[in-house]
Protein backbone atom coordinates (compact mmCIF):
# COMPACT_ATOMS: atom_id res chain seq x y z
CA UNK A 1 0.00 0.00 0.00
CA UNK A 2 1.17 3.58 -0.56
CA UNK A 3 2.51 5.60 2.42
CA UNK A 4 1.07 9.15 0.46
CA UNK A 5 -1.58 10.17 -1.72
CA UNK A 6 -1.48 12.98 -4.27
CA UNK A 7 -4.47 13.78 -5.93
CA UNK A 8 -4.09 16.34 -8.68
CA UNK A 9 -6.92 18.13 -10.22
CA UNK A 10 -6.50 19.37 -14.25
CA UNK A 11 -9.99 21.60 -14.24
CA UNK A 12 -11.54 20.90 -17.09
CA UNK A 13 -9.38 18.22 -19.01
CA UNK A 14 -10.81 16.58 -21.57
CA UNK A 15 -9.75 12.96 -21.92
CA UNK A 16 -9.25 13.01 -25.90
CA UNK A 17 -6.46 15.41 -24.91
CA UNK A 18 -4.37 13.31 -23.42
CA UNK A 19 -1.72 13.19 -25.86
CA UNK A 20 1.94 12.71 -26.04
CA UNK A 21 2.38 15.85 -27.68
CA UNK A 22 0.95 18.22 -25.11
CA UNK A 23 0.62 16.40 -22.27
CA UNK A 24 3.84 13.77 -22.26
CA UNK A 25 3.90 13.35 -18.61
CA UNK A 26 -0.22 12.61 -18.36
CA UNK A 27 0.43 10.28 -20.92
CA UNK A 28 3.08 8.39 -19.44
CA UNK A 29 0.92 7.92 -16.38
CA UNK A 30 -2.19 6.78 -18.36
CA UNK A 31 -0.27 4.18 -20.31
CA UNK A 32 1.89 2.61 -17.32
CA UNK A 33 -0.66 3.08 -14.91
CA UNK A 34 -4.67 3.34 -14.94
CA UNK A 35 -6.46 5.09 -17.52
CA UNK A 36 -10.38 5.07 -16.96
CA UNK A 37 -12.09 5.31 -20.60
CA UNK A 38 -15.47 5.66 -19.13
CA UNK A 39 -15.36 8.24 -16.61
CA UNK A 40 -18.00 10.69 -15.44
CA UNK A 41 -18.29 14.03 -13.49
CA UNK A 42 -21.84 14.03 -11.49
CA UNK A 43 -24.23 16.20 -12.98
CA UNK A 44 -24.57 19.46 -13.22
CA UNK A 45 -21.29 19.24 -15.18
CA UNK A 46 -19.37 22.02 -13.55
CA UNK A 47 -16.22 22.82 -10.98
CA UNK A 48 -18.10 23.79 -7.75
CA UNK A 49 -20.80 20.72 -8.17
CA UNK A 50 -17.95 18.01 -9.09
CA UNK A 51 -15.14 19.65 -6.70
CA UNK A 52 -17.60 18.62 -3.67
CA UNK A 53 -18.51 15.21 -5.30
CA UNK A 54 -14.45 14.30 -5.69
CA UNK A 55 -14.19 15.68 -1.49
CA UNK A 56 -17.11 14.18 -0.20
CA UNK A 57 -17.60 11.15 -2.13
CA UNK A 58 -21.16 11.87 -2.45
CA UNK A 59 -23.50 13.11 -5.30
CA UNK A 60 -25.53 16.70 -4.86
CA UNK A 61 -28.97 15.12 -3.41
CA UNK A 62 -26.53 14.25 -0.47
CA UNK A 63 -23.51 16.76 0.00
CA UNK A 64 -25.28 20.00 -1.17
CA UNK A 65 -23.97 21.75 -3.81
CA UNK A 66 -25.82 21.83 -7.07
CA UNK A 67 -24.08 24.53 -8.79
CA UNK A 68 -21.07 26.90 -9.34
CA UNK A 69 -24.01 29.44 -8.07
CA UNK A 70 -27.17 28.92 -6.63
CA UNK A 71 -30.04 30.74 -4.55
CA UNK A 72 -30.34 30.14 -0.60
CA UNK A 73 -32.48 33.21 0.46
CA UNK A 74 -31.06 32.95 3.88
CA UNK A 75 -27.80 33.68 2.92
CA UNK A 76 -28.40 36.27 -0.18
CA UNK A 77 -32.03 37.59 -0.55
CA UNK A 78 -31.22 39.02 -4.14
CA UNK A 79 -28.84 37.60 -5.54
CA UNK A 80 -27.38 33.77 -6.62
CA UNK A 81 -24.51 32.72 -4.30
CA UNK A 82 -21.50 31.58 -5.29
CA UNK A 83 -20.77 28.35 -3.91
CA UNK A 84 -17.26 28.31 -2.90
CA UNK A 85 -17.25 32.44 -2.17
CA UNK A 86 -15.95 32.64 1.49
CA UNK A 87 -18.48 34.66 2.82
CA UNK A 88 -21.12 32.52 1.53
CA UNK A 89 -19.63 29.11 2.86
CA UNK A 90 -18.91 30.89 6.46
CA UNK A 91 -22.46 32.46 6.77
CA UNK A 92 -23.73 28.95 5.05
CA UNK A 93 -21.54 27.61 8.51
CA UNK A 94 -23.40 29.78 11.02
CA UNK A 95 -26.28 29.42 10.05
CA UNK A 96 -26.36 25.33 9.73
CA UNK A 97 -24.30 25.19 12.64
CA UNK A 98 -21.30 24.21 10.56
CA UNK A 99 -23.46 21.82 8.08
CA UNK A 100 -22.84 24.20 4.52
CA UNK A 101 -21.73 20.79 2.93
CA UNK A 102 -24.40 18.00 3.98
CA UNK A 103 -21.34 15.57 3.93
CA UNK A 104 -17.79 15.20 5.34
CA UNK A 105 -15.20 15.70 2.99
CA UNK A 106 -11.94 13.09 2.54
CA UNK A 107 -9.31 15.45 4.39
CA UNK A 108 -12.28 16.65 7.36
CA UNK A 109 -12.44 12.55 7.66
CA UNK A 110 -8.94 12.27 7.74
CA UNK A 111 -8.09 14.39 10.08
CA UNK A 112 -10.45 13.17 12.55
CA UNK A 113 -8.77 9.73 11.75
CA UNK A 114 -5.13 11.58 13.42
CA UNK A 115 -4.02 11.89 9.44
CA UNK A 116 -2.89 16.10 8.53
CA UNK A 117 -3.49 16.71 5.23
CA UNK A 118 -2.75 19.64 2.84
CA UNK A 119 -4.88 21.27 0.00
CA UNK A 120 -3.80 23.79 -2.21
CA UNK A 121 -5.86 25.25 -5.41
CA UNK A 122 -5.45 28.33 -7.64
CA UNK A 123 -9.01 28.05 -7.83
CA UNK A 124 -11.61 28.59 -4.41
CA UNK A 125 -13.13 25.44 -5.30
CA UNK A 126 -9.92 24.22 -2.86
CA UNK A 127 -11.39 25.66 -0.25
CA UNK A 128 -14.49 23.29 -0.52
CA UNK A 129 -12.20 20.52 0.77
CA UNK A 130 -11.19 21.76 3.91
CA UNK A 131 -12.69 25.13 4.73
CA UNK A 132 -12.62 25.07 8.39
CA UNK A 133 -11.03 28.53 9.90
CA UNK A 134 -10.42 26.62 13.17
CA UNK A 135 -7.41 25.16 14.13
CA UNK A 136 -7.25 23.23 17.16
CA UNK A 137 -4.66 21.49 18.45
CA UNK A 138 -3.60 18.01 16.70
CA UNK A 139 -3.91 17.11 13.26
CA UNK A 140 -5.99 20.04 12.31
CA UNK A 141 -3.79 22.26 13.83
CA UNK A 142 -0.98 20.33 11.54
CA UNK A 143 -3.47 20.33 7.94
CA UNK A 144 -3.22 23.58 5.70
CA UNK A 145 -5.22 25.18 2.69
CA UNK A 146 -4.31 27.35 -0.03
CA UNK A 147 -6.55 28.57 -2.09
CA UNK A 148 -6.34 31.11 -4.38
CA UNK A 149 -3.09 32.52 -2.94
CA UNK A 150 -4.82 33.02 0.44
CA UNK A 151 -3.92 30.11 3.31
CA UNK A 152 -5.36 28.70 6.10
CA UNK A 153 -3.93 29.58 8.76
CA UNK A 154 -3.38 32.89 7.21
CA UNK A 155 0.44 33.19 8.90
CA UNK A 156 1.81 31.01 6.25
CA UNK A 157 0.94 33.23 3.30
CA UNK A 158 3.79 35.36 4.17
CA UNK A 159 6.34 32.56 3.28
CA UNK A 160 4.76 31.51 0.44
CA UNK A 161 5.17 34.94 -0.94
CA UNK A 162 8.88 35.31 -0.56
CA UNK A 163 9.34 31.77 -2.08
CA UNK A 164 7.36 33.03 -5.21
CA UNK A 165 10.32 35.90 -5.51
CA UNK A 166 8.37 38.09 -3.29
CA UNK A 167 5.48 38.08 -5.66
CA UNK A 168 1.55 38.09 -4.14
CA UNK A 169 -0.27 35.16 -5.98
CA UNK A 170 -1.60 36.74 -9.08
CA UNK A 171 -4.92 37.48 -9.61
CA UNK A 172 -5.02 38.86 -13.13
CA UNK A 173 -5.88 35.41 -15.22
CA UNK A 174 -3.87 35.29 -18.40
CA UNK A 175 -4.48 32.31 -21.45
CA UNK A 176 -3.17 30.48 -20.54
CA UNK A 177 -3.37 30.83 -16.77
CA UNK A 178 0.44 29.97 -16.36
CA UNK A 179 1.62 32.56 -13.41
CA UNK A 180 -1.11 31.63 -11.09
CA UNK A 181 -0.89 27.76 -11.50
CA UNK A 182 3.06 28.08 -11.57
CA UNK A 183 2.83 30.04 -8.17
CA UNK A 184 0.38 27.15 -6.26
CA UNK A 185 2.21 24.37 -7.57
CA UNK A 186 5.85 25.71 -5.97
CA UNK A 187 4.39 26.99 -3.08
CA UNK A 188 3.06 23.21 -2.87
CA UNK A 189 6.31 21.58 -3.99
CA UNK A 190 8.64 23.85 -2.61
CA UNK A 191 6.71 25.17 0.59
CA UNK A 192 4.52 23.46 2.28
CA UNK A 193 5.97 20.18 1.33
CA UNK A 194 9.13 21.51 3.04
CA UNK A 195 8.85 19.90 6.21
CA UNK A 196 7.69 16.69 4.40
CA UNK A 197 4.66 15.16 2.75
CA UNK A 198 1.61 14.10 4.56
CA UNK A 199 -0.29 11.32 3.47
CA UNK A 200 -3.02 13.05 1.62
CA UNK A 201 -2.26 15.55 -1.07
CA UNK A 202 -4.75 17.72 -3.47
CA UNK A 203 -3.50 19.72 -6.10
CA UNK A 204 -5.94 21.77 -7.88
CA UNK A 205 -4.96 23.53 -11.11
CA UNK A 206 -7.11 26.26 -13.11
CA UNK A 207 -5.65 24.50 -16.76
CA UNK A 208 -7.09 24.05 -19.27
CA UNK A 209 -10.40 25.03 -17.51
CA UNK A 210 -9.41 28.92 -17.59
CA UNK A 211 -8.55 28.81 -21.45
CA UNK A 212 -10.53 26.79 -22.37
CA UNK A 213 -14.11 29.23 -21.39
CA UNK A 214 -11.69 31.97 -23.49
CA UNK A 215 -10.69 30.14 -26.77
CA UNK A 216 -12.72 27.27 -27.04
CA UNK A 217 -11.35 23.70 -26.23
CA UNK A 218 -8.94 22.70 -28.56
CA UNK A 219 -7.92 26.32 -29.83
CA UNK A 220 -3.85 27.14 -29.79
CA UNK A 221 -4.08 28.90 -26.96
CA UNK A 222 -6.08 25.86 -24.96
CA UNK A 223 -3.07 23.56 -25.84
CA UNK A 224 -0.86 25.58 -24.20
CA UNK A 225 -2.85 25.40 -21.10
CA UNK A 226 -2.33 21.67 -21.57
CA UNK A 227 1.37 21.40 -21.73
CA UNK A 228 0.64 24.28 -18.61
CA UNK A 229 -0.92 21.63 -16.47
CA UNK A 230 2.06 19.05 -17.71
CA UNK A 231 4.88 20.82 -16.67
CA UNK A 232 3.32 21.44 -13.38
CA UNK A 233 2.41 17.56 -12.88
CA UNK A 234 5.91 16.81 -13.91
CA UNK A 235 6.82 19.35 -11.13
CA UNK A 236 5.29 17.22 -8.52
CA UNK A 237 7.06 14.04 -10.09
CA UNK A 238 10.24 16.14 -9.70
CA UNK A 239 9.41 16.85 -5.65
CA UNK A 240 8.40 13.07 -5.05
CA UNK A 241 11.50 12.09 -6.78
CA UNK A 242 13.93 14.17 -5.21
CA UNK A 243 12.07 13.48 -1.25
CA UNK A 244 12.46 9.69 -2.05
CA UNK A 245 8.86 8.95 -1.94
CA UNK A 246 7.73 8.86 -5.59
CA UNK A 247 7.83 4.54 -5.59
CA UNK A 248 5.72 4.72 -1.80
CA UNK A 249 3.26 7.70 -3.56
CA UNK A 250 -0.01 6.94 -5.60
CA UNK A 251 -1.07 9.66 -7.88
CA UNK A 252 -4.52 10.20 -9.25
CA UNK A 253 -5.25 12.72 -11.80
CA UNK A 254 -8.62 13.64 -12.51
CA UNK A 255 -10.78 16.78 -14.05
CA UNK A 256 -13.80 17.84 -12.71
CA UNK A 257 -15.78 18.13 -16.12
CA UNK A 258 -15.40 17.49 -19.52
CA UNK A 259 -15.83 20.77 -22.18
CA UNK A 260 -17.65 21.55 -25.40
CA UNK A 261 -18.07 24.69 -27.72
CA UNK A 262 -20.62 27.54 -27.42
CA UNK A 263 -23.20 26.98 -31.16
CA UNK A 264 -25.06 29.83 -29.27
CA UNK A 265 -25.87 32.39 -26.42
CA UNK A 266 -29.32 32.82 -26.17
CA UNK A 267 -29.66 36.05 -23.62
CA UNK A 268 -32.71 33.47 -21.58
CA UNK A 269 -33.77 35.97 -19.18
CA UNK A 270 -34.87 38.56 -22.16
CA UNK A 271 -36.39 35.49 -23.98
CA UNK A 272 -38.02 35.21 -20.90
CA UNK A 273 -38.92 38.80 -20.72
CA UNK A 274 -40.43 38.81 -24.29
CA UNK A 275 -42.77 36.02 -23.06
CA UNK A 276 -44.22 38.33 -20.37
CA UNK A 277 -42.52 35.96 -17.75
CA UNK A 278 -41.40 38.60 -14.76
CA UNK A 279 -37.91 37.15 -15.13
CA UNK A 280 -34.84 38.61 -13.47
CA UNK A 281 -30.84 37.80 -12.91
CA UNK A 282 -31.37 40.01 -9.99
CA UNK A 283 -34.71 40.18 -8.00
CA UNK A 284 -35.29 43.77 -6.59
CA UNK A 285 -38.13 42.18 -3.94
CA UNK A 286 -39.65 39.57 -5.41
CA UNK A 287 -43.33 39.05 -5.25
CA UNK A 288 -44.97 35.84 -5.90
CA UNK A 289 -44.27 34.25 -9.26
CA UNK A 290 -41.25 36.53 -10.29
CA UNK A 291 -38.65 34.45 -11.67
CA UNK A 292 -34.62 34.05 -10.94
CA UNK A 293 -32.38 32.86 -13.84
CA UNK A 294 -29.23 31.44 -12.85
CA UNK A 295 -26.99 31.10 -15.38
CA UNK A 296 -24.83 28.20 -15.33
CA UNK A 297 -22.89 27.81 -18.57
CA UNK A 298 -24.46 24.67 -20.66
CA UNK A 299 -27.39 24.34 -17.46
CA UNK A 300 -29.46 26.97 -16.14
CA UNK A 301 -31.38 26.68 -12.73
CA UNK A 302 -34.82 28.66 -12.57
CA UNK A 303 -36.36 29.83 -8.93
CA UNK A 304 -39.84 31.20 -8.80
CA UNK A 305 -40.81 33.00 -6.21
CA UNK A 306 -43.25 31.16 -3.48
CA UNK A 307 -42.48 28.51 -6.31
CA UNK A 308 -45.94 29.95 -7.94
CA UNK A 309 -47.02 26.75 -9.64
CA UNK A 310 -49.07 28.57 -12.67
CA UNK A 311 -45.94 29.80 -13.57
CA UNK A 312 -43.83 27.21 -13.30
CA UNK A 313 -46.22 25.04 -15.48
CA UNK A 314 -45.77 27.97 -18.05
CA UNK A 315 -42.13 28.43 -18.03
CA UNK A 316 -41.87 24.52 -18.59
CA UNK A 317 -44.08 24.77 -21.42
CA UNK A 318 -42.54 27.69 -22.77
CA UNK A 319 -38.67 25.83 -22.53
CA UNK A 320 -40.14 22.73 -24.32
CA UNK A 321 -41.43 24.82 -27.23
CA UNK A 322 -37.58 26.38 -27.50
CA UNK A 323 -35.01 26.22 -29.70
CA UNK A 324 -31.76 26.11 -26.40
CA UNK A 325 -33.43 23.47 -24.47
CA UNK A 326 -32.18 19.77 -24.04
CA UNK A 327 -33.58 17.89 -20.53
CA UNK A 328 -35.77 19.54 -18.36
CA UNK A 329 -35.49 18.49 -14.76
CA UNK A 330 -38.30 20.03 -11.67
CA UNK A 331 -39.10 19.96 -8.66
CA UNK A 332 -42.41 18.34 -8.94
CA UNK A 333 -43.60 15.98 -11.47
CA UNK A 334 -44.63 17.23 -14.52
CA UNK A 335 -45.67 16.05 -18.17
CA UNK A 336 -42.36 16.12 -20.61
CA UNK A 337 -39.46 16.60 -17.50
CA UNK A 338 -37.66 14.29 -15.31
CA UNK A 339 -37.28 14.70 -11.53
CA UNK A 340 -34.23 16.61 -9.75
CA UNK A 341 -34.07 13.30 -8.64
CA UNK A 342 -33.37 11.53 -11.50
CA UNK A 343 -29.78 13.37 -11.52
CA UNK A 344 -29.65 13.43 -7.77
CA UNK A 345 -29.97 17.13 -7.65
CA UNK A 346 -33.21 16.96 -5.20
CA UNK A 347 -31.00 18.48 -2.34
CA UNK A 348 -32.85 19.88 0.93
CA UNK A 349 -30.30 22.81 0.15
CA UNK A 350 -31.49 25.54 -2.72
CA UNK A 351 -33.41 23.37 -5.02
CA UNK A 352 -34.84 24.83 -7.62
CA UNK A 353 -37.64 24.94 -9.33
CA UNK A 354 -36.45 23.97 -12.74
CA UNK A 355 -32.93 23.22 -13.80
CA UNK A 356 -32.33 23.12 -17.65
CA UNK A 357 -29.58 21.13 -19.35
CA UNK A 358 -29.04 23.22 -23.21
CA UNK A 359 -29.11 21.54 -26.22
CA UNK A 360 -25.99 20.25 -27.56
CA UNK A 361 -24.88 18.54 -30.67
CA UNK A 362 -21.26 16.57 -32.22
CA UNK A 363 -20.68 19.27 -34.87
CA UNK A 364 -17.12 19.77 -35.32
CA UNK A 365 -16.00 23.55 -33.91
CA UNK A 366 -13.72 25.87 -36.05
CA UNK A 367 -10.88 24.35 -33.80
CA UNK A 368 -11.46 21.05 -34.77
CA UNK A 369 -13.11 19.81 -31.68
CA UNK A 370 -16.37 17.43 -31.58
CA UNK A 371 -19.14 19.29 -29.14
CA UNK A 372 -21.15 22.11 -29.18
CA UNK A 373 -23.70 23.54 -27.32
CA UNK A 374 -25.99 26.03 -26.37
CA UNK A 375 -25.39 28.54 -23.51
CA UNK A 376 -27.05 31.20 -21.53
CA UNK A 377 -25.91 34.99 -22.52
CA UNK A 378 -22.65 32.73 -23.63
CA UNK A 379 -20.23 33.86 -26.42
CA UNK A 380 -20.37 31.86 -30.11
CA UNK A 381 -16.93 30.03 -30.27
CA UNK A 382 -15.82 30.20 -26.53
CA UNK A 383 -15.94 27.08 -23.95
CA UNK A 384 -18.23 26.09 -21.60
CA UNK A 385 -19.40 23.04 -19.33
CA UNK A 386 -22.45 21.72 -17.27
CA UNK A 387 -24.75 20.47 -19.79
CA UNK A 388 -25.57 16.44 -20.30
CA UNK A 389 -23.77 16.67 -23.61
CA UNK A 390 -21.52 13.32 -23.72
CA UNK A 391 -18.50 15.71 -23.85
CA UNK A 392 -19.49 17.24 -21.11
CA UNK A 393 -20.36 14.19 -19.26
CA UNK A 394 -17.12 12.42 -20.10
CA UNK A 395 -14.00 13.34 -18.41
CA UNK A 396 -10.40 12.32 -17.26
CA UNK A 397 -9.13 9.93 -14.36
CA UNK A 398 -5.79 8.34 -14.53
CA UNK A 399 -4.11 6.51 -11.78
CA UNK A 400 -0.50 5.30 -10.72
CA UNK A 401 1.25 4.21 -7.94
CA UNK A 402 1.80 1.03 -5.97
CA UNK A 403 -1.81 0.15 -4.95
CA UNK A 404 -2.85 0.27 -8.99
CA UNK A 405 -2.40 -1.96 -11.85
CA UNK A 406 0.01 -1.18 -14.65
CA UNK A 407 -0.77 -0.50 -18.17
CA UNK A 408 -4.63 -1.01 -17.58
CA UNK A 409 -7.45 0.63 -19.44
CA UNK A 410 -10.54 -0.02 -17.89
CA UNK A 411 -13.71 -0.23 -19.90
CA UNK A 412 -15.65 -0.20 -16.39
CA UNK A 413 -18.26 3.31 -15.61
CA UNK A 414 -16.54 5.30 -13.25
CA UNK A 415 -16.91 8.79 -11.63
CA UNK A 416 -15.76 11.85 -9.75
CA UNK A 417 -17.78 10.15 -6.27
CA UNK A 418 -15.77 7.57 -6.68
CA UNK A 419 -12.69 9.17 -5.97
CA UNK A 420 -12.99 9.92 -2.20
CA UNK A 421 -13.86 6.11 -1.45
CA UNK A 422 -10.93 5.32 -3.45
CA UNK A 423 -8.74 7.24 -1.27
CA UNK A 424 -9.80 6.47 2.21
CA UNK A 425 -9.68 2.47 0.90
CA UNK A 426 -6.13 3.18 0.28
CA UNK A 427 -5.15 5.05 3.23
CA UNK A 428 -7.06 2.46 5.33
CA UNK A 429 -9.66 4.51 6.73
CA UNK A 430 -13.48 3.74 6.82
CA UNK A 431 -15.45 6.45 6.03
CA UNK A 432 -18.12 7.65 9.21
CA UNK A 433 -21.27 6.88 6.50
CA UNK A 434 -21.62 4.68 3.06
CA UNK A 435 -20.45 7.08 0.18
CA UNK A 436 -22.50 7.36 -3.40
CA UNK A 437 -19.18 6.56 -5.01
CA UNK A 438 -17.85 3.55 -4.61
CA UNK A 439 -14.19 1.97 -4.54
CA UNK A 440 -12.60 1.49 -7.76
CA UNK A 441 -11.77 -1.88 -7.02
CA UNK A 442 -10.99 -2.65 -10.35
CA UNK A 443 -8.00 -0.79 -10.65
CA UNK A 444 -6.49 -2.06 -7.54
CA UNK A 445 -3.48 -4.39 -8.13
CA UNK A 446 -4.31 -6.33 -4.47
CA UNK A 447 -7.90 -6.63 -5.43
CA UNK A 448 -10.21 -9.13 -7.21
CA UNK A 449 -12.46 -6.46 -8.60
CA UNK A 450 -15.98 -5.95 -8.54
CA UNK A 451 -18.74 -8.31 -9.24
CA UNK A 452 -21.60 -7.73 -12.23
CA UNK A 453 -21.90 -6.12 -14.80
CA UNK A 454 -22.59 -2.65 -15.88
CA UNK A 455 -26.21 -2.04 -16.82
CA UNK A 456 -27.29 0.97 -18.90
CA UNK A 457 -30.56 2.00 -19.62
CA UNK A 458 -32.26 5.36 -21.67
CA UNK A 459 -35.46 7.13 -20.35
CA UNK A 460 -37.72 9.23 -22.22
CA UNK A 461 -40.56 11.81 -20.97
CA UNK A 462 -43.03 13.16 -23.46
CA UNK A 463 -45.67 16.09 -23.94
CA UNK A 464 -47.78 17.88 -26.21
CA UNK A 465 -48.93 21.20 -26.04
CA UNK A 466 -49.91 23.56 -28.93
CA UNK A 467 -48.28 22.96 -32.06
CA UNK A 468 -45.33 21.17 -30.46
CA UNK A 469 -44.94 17.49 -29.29
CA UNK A 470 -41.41 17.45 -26.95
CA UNK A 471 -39.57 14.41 -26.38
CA UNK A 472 -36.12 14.25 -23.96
CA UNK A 473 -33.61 11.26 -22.86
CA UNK A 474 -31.46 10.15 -20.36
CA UNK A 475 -29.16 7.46 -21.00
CA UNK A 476 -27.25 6.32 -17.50
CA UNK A 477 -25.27 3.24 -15.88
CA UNK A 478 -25.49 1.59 -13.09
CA UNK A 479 -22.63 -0.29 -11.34
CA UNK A 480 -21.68 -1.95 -8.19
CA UNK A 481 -23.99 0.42 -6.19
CA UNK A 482 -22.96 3.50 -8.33
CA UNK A 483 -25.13 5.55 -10.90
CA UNK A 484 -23.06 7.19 -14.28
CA UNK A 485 -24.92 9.83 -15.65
CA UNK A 486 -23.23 9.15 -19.89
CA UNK A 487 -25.68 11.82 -21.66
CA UNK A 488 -29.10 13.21 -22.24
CA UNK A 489 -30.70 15.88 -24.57
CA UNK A 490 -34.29 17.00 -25.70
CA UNK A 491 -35.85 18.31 -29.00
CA UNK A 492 -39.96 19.67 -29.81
CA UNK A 493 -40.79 18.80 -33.21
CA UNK A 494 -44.35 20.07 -34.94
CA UNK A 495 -47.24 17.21 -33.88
């Protein structure tokens, strides 16, 4: 078994990537280690949503988080919420008496187990995994966060600082986003692995993710956000290496989300507007029936006020009759949608009343890469994620180290939940309460593998109304305990 784990987080990497051109080090790692061919983020398809699936192990219905933003009116009256903003998470804290996340995450667990740990992202997401601001003495007094340049405890940003030349963490993103992802990755490497490395490791990186929304996946500029990422992995080979650990160390790589390009922005909220719907980014006071569009790249999640059900019933209508929609997902049951359920998003924490997946399609973009899709107020010819389009829904997991197999591709479903399980089963600690995800046994050189077979299944819900008859899938596989979400999309057609 491995003494450490280092898990290290390429946002946004696309598995058809992986090449030995731009990413050489990746590559080396996928072909002498583990390379998953069927791997999944949970749905919705984004960082904040699949950054607390990898820490907790858990899908949305049971950790919390259903989007980058979302509405909790006890926290922000007005306005969506970012989910990993600091202010949100520590007023989310108060006022759930420290419950913001429904679920312990892998390094919370850990360090109740007497195991530090230390987390470091150039993106806040990081801070998702170990947000605590209290310190007591033992091994949380001994764990540290860095996120976004900013640590917990905050006395060790000074020294992080002077090892970066003196230099603050920047904060203006270039494309690619090399100065901020350089700066984490040495003040992981070079500072707080100074003093040694603990047994648990994350590594979050903003590449390709950052150029990616820019450019498009698969544009010049996106490749060099790939061999970005590579250089930095290669960085923590080098640091393993040199400490004499690199044969005790396992090292997972994973994204959070796949990537597609934007066909089209539709601006939904003056759609909306044209349609007589009293629809808002921004409520001023809202009354009863006044609709909040939250914009969430290929997803959108709708909130009506006092969750008026005549309007809700019209808005649905309305999005099947469109041009941008793909699945329809709500709260209640309704002719032509599926259930948050269905995707696990039917958390007791902001639920919505709607949440749309956009339309997507394989055309080819001007870059060369299969994947389109529609987006809210989005940009024709940039990036964006969270839709059920099958390249959003597929993305990257490699693994090496002692405890996994060498030179195995495995056609098995697997997904971002299953990463936490993964981890503890290594490290040798039982998690407090059964995951979602479940332990990819499969890959595990000392292990017989799991039992079955993968079973995948597509569901359809229908509806008429007007002119239009509207007709959306699901397609999903279940595994040893586990549900893979692989794609889903919608289309109204003249009856």
């Amino acid at each position: 078994m491995a003494e450490h784990v280092v898990l290290v987080v390429w946002d946004g990497m696309r598995p058809d990537f992986i090449t030995q051109q731009y990413t050489p080090n990746l590559y080396w790692l996928a072909t002498n280690g583990v390379f998953f061919k069927n791997h999944h983020p949970v749905y919705i398809s984004s960082t904040e949503v699949n950054g607390t699936a990898i820490a907790t192990g858990n899908y949305p219905s049971h950790n919390g988080i259903i989007g980058n933003l979302d509405y909790r009116p006890e926290i922000g009256w007005l306005s969506p919420n970012a989910t990993e903003g600091i202010e949100n998470i520590r007023r989310g804290d108060m006022l759930s008496d420290g419950h913001y996340l429904l679920a312990l995450t892998v390094a919370e667990i850990l360090q109740k187990a007497g195991i530090s740990t230390i987390i470091a992202g150039t993106k806040p997401v990081a801070l998702l995994h170990d947000r605590s601001n209290r310190r007591p003495q033992g091994t949380a007094s001994n764990s540290v966060v860095l996120y976004k340049g900013q640590t917990i405890p905050r006395g060790l940003q000074a020294g992080l600082n002077k090892l970066n030349d003196d230099k603050i963490f920047p904060t203006n993103t270039t494309h690619p986003n090399l100065a901020s992802d350089a700066w984490t990755t040495k003040s992981l490497t070079k500072g707080l692995w100074s003093k040694g490395v603990p047994k648990y490791t994350l590594l979050w990186l903003s590449e390709p993710d950052a150029s990616q929304h820019e450019t498009g996946p698969g544009s010049d500029i996106s490749l060099q956000a790939l061999e970005s990422s590579d250089r930095n992995l290669g960085e923590v080979f080098k640091a393993l290496t040199e400490k004499k650990i690199g044969e005790k160390t396992d090292i997972i790589v994973v994204s959070d989300h796949g990537f597609s390009t934007i066909v089209k922005g539709p601006d939904i909220v003056d759609i909306l507007k044209k349609q007589r719907f009293k629809a808002f980014r921004k409520f001023d006071d809202p009354e009863p029936g006044d609709v909040l569009v939250v914009g969430l790249g290929g997803a959108s999640a709708f909130y009506v006020a006092e969750h008026e059900e005549q309007t809700v019933q019209r808005l649905v209508e309305f999005l099947q009759g469109s041009d941008f929609a793909g699945v329809i997902f709500t709260r209640r049951e309704m002719p032509g949608t599926f259930p948050l359920s269905a995707v696990r998003l039917d958390t007791t924490n902001a639920m919505p009343d709607i949440i749309l997946s956009m339309r997507w399609n394989s055309d080819i973009s001007s870059a060369g890469t299969p994947g389109m899709v529609y987006s809210d107020n989005g940009t024709k010819g940039k990036g964006t994620h969270g839709s059920l389009s099958r390249y959003d829904m597929h993305n990257t997991l490699v693994c090496y180290g002692p405890d996994f197999k060498v030179g195995y591709a495995s056609e098995f479903p697997s997904g971002n939940a299953d990463v936490a399980p993964t981890i503890l089963h290594i490290l040798g600690v039982k998690p407090p309460s059964k995951m979602d995800g479940r332990v990819l046994l499969e890959a595990l050189e000392s292990e017989r593998g799991p039992s079955g077979k993968p079973e995948t299944k597509t569901v359809e819900a229908k509806s008429e109304s007007g002119l239009f008859r509207w007709r959306q899938y699901l397609k999903f596989t279940t595994f040893d305990g586990a549900i893979y979400f692989d794609e889903g999309n919608g289309e109204s057609a003249m009856r």
